[in-house]
Protein backbone atom coordinates (compact mmCIF):
# COMPACT_ATOMS: atom_id res chain seq x y z
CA UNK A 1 -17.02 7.68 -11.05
CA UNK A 2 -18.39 10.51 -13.05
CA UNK A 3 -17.51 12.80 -10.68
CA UNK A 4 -20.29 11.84 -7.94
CA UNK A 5 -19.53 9.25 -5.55
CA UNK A 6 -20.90 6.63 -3.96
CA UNK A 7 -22.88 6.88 -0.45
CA UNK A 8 -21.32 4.88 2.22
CA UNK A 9 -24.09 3.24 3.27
CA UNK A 10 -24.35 1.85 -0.45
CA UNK A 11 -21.04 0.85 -0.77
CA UNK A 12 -21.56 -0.90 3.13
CA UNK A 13 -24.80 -2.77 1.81
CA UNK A 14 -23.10 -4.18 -1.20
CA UNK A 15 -19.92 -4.77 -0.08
CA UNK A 16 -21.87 -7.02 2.69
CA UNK A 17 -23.79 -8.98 0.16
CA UNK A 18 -20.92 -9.58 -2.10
CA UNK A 19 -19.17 -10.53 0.65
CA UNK A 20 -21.69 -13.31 1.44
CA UNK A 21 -21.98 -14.09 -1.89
CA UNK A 22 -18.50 -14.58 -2.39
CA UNK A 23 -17.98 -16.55 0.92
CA UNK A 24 -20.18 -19.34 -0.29
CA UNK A 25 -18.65 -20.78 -3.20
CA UNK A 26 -15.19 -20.36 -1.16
CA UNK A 27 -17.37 -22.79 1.35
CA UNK A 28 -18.66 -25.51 -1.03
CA UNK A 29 -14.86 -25.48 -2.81
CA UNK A 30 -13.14 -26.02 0.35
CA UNK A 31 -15.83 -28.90 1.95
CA UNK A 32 -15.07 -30.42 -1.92
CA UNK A 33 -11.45 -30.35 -1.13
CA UNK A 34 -10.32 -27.99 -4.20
CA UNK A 35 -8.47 -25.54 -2.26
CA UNK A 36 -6.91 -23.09 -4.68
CA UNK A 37 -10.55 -22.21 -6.13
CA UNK A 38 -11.81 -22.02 -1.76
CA UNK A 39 -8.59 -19.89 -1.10
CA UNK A 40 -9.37 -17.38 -4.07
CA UNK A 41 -12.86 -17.11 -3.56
CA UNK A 42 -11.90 -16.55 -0.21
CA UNK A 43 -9.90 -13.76 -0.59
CA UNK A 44 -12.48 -11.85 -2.61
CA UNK A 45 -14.62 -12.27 0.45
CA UNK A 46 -12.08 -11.29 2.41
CA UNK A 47 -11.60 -7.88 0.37
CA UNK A 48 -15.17 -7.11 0.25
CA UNK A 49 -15.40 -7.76 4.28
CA UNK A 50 -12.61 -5.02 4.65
CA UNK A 51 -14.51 -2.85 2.18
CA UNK A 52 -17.61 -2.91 3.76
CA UNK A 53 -15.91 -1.94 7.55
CA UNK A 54 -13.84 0.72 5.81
CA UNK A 55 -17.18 2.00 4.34
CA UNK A 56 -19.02 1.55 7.74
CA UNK A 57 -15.75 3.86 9.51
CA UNK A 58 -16.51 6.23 7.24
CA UNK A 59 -20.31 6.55 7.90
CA UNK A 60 -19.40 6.61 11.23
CA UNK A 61 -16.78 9.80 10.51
CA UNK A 62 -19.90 11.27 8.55
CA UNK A 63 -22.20 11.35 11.73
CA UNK A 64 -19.59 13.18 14.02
């Protein structure tokens, strides 16, 4: 964006939190048995979990 981009280890920390952040309303929908709110929430976790270990492979490409 704006032609500078992001640090990995930025986009790793936040993709974390939102990650964890997302995860627990996907929780507290599916232990209240509403399952189509848990499943989406739960795939937005899911995305920023995959985010965050793309992020980490690249910081990881960055070192060698």
């Amino acid at each position: 964006m704006f032609g500078r981009r992001v640090p990995p280890h930025i986009v790793f920390a936040l993709s974390v939190l939102l990650a964890a952040l997302c995860m627990v309303p996907a929780v507290r929908y599916g232990m209240a048995g509403n399952w189509l709110p848990a499943l989406i929430w739960g795939a937005v976790a899911v995305w920023f979990a995959v985010d965050a270990v793309r992020s980490y492979g690249w910081k990881q490409q960055k070192k060698s």
